[in-house]
Structure formats: C-alpha cells, structure tokens
N, C-alpha and C. Protein backbone atom coordinates (compact mmCIF):
# COMPACT_ATOMS: atom_id res chain seq x y z
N UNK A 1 103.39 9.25 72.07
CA UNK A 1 103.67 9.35 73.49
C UNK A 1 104.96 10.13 73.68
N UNK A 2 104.86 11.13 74.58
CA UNK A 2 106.13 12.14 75.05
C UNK A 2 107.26 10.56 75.63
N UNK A 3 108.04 10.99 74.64
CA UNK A 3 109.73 10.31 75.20
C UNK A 3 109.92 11.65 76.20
N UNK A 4 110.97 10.42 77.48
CA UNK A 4 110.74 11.46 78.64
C UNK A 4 112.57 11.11 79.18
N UNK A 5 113.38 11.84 79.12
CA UNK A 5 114.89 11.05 79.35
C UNK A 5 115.04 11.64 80.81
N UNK A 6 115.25 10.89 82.03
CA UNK A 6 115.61 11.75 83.50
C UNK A 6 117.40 10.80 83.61
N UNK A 7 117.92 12.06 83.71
CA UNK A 7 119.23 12.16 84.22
C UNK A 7 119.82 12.22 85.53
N UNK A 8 120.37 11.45 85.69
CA UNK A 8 121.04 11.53 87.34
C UNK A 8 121.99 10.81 87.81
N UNK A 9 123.34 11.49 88.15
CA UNK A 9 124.15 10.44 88.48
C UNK A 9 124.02 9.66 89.97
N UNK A 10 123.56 10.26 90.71
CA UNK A 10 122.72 10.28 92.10
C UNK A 10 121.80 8.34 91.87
N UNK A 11 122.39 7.53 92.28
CA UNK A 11 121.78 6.21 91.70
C UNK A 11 120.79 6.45 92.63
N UNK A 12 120.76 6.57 93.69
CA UNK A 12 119.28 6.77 94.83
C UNK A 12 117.99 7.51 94.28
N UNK A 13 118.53 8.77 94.02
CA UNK A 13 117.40 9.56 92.90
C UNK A 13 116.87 9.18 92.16
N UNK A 14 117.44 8.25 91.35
CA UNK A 14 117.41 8.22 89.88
C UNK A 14 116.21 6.74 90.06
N UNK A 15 116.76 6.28 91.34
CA UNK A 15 115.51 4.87 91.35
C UNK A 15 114.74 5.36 92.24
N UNK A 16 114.60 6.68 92.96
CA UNK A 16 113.32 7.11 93.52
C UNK A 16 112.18 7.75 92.26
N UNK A 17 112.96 8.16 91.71
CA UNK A 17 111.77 8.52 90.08
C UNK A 17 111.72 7.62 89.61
N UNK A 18 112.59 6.42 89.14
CA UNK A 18 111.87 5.42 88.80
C UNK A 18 110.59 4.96 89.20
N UNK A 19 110.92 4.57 90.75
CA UNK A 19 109.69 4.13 91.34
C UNK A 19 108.71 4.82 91.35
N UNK A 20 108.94 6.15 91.77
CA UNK A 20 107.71 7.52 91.38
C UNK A 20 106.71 7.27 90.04
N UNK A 21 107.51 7.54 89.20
CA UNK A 21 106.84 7.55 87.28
C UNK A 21 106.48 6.86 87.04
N UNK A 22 106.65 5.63 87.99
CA UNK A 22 106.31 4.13 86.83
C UNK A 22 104.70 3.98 87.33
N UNK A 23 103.99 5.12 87.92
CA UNK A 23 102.71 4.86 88.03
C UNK A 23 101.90 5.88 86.65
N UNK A 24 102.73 6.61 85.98
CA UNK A 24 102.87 7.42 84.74
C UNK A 24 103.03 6.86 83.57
N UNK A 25 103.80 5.57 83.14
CA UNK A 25 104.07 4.81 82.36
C UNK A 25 103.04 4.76 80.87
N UNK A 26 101.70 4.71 81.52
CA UNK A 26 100.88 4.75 80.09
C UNK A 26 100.43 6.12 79.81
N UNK A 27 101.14 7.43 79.91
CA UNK A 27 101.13 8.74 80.20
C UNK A 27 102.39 8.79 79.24
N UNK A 28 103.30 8.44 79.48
CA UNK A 28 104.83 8.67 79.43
C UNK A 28 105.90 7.50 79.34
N UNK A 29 106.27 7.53 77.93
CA UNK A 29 107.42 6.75 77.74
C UNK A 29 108.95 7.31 78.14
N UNK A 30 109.29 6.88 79.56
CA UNK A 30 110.45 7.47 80.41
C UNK A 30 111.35 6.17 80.14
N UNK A 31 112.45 6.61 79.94
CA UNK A 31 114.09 6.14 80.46
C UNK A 31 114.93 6.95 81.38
N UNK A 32 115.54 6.22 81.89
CA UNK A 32 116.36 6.52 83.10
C UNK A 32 117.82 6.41 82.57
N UNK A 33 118.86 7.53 82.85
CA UNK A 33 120.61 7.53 82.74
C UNK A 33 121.00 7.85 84.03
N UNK A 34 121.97 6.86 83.90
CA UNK A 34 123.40 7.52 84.61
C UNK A 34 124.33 8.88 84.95
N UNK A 35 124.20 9.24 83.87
CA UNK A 35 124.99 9.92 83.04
C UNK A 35 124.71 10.34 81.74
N UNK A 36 124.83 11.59 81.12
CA UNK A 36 125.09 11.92 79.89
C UNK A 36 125.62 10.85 78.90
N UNK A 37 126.63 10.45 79.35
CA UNK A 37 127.46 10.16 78.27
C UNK A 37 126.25 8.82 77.48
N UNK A 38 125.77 8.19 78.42
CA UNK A 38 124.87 7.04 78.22
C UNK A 38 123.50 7.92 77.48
N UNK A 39 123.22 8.87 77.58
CA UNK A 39 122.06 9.54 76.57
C UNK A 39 122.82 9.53 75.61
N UNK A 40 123.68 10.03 75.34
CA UNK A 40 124.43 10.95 73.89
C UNK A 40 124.60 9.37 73.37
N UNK A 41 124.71 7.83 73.55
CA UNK A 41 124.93 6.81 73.18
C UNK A 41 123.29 6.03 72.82
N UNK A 42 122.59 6.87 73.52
CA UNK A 42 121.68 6.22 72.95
C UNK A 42 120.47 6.58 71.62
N UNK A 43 119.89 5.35 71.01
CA UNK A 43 119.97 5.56 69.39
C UNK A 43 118.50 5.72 69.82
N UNK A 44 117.74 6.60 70.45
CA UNK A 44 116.78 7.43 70.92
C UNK A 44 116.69 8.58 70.85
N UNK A 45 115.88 9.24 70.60
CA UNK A 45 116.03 11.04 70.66
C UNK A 45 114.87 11.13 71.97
N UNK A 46 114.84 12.12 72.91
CA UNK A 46 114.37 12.69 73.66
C UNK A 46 113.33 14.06 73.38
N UNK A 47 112.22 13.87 73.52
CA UNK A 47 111.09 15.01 73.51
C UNK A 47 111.50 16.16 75.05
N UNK A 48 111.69 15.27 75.60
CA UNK A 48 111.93 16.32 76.79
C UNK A 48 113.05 15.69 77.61
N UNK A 49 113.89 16.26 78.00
CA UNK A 49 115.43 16.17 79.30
C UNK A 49 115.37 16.92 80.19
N UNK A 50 115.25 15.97 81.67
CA UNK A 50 115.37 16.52 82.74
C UNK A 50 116.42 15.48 83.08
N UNK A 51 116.87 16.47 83.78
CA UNK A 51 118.63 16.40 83.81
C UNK A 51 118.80 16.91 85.15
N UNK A 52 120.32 16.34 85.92
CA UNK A 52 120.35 16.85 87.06
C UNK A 52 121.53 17.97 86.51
N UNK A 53 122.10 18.84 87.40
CA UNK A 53 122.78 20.21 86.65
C UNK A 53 124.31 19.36 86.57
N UNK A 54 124.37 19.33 88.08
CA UNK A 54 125.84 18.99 88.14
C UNK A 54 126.42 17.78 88.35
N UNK A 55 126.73 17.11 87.18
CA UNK A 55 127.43 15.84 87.35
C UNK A 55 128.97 15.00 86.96
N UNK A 56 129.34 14.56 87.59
CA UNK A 56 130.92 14.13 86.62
C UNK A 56 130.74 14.02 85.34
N UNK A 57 131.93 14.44 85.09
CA UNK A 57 132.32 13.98 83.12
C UNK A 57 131.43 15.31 82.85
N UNK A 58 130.31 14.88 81.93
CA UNK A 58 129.31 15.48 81.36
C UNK A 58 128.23 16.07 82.07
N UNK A 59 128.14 17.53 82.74
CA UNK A 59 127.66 18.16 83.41
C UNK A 59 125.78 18.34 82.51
N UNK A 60 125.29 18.52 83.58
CA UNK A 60 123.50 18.73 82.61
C UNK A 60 123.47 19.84 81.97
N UNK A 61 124.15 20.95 81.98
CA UNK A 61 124.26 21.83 81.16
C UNK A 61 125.22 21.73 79.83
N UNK A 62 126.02 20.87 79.98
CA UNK A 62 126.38 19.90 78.85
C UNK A 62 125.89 19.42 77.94
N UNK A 63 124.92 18.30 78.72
CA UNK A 63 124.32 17.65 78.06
C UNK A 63 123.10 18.91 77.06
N UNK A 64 122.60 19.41 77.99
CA UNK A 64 121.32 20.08 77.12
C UNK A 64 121.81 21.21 75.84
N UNK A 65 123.21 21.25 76.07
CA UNK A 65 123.88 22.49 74.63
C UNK A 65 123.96 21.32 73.88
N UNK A 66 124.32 19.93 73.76
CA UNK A 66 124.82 18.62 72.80
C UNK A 66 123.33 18.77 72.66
N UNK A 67 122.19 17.80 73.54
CA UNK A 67 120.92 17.60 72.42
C UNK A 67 120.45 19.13 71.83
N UNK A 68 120.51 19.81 72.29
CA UNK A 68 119.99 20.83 72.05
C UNK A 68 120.31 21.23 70.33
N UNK A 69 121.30 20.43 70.03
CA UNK A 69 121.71 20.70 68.72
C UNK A 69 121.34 19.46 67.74
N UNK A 70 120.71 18.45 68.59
CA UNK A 70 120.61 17.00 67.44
C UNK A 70 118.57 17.53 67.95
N UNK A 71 118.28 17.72 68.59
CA UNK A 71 116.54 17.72 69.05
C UNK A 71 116.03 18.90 68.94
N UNK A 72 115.78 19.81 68.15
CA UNK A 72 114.87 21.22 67.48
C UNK A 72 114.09 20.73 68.64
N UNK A 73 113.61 22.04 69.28
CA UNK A 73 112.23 22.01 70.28
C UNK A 73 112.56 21.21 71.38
N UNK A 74 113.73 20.61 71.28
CA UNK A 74 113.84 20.03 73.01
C UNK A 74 113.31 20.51 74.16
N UNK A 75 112.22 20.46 74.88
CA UNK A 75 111.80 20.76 76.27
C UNK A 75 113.12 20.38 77.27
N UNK A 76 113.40 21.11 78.14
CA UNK A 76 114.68 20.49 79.07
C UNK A 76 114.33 21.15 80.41
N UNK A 77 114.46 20.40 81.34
CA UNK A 77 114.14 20.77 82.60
C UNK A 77 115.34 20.19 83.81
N UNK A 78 115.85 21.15 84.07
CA UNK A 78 117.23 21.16 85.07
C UNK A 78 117.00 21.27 86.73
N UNK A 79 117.46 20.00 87.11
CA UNK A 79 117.20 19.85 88.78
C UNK A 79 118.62 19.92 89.38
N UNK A 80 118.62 20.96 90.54
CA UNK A 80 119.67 21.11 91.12
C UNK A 80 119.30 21.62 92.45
N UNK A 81 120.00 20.90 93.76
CA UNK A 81 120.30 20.92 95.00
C UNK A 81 120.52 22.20 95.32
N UNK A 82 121.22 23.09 94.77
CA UNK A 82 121.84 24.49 95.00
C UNK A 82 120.64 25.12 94.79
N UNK A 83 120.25 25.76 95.95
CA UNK A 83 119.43 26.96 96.06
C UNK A 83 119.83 28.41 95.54
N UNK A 84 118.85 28.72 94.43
CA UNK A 84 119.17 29.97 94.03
C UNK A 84 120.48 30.02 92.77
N UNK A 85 120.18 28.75 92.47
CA UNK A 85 121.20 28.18 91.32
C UNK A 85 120.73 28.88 89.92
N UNK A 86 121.63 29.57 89.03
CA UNK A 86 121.18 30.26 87.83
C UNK A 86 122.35 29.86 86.62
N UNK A 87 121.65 29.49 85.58
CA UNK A 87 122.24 28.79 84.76
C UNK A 87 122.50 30.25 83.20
N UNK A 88 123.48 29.71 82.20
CA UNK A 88 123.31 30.49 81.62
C UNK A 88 121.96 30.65 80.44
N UNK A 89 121.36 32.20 79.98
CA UNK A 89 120.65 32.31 79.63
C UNK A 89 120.29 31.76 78.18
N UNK A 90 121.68 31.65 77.49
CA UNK A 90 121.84 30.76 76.02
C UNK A 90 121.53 29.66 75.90
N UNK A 91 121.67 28.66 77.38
CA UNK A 91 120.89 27.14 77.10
C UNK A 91 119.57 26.92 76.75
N UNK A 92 118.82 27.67 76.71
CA UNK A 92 117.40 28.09 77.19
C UNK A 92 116.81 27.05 77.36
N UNK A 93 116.87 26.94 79.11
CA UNK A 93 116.71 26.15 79.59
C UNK A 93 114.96 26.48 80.15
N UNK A 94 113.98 25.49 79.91
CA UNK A 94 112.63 25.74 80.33
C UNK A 94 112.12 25.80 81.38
N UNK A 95 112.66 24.98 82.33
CA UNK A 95 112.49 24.97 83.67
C UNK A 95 113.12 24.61 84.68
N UNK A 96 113.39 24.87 85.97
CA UNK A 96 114.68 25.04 86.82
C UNK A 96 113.88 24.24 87.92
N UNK A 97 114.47 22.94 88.28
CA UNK A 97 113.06 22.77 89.70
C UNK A 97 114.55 22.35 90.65
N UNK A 98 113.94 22.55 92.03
CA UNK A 98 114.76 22.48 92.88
C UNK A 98 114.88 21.16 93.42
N UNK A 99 116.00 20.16 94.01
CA UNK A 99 116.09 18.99 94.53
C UNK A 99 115.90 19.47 96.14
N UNK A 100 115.12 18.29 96.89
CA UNK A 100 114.11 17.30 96.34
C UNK A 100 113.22 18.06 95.57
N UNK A 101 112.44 17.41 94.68
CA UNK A 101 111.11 18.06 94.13
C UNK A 101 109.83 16.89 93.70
N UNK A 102 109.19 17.45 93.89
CA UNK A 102 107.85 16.52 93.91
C UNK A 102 108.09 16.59 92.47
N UNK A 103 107.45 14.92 92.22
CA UNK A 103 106.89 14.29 91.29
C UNK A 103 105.91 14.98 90.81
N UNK A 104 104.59 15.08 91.33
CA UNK A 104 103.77 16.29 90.67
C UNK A 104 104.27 17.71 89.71
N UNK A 105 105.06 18.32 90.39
CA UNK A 105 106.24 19.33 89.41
C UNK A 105 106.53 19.02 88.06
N UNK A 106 107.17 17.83 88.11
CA UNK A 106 107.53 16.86 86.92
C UNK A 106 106.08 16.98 85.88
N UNK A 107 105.06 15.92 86.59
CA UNK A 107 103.77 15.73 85.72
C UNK A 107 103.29 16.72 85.43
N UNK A 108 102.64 17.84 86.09
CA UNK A 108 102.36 19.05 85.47
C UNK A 108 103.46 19.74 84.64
N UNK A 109 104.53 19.54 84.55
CA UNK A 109 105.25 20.01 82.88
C UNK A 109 104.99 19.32 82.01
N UNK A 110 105.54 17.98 82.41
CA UNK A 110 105.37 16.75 81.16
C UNK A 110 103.70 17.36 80.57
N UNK A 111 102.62 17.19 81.32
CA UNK A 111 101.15 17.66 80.71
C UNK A 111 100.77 18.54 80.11
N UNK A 112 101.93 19.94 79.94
CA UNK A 112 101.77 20.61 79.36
C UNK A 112 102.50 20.49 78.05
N UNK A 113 103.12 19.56 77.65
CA UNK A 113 103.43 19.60 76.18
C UNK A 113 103.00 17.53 75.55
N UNK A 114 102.00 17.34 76.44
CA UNK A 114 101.20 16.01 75.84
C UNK A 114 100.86 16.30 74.60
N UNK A 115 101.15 15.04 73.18
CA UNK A 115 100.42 15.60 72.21
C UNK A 115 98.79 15.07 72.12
C-alpha cells in the first residue's frame, strides 16, 4: 500500500484532508504532520510527500531536498496558495497543485503510482 505523508502547518487544512482521505483509507496508507520537523522524526519513510510550500521553521521545499536524499524515487507533490508560484527546478518537484484543491487532484496522482 502507497505510504502517503500530507504536510501542513494550516491545522484547518490539514483536518479537512483528513476528513476528505479517510474515505481512501483502504486505497492509501496516509499520515498527517504539522510540520516537517515531525516527518524528518518520524521512523517511517514516505512513498509520496505532499507538502504545503510555505511553512515556519522547515519550509516544503525543505522538507522535499531532506527526504529527497533518505527516499530514491520520492513522488512529492507541493500545494501552495500563491498563484503562479514556481519553485526551483533542482527539487524536482512532480507536481504543483494549487490551494484550495480538490481531493480528486490528490487521488488521481496517488492512482497513478498504485502498486
């Protein structure tokens, strides 16, 4: 089952995808952070990180250069409020979705790398 890590310091967000995904659950083994710093602590590795871009401390483009170096093949998918937001091209980052963004968005990526 795709490990699925969603990032957000945004606590409102972060329990609106909760509530969203958890109809996904036997699809997708998801955890929910705070924060970076609480991924990089946890004794989990991540198949795929969606991450919000900009957050205190440990920014999502942060975070995805750190796993990006412990997770070969990391899928990472970066949500950010800022319209027309462009990240650098070295993260290689897979997909850029805009806040708000439908849940569907989400599932049709996650479905494309189901094993």
């Amino acid at each position: 089952m795709l490990k699925v890590f969603l990032v957000d310091d945004d606590t409102s967000i972060l329990n609106s995808f909760r509530r969203l995904l958890q109809y996904y659950r036997k699809q997708f083994d998801f955890s929910f952070f705070n924060n970076g710093n609480e991924v990089l602590a946890s004794d989990i590795l991540p198949d795929v990180l969606i991450t919000d871009a900009m957050m205190p401390g440990l920014s999502g483009m942060d975070l995805i250069r750190l796993l990006k170096e412990r997770v070969p093949g990391l899928v990472t998918i970066i949500l950010s409020g800022e319209v027309g937001a462009s990240f650098p091209d070295e993260l290689g980052i897979d997909f850029f979705l805009e806040k708000p963004c439908d849940v569907e968005d989400i599932i049709d990526i996650l479905e494309k790398y189901e094993a």
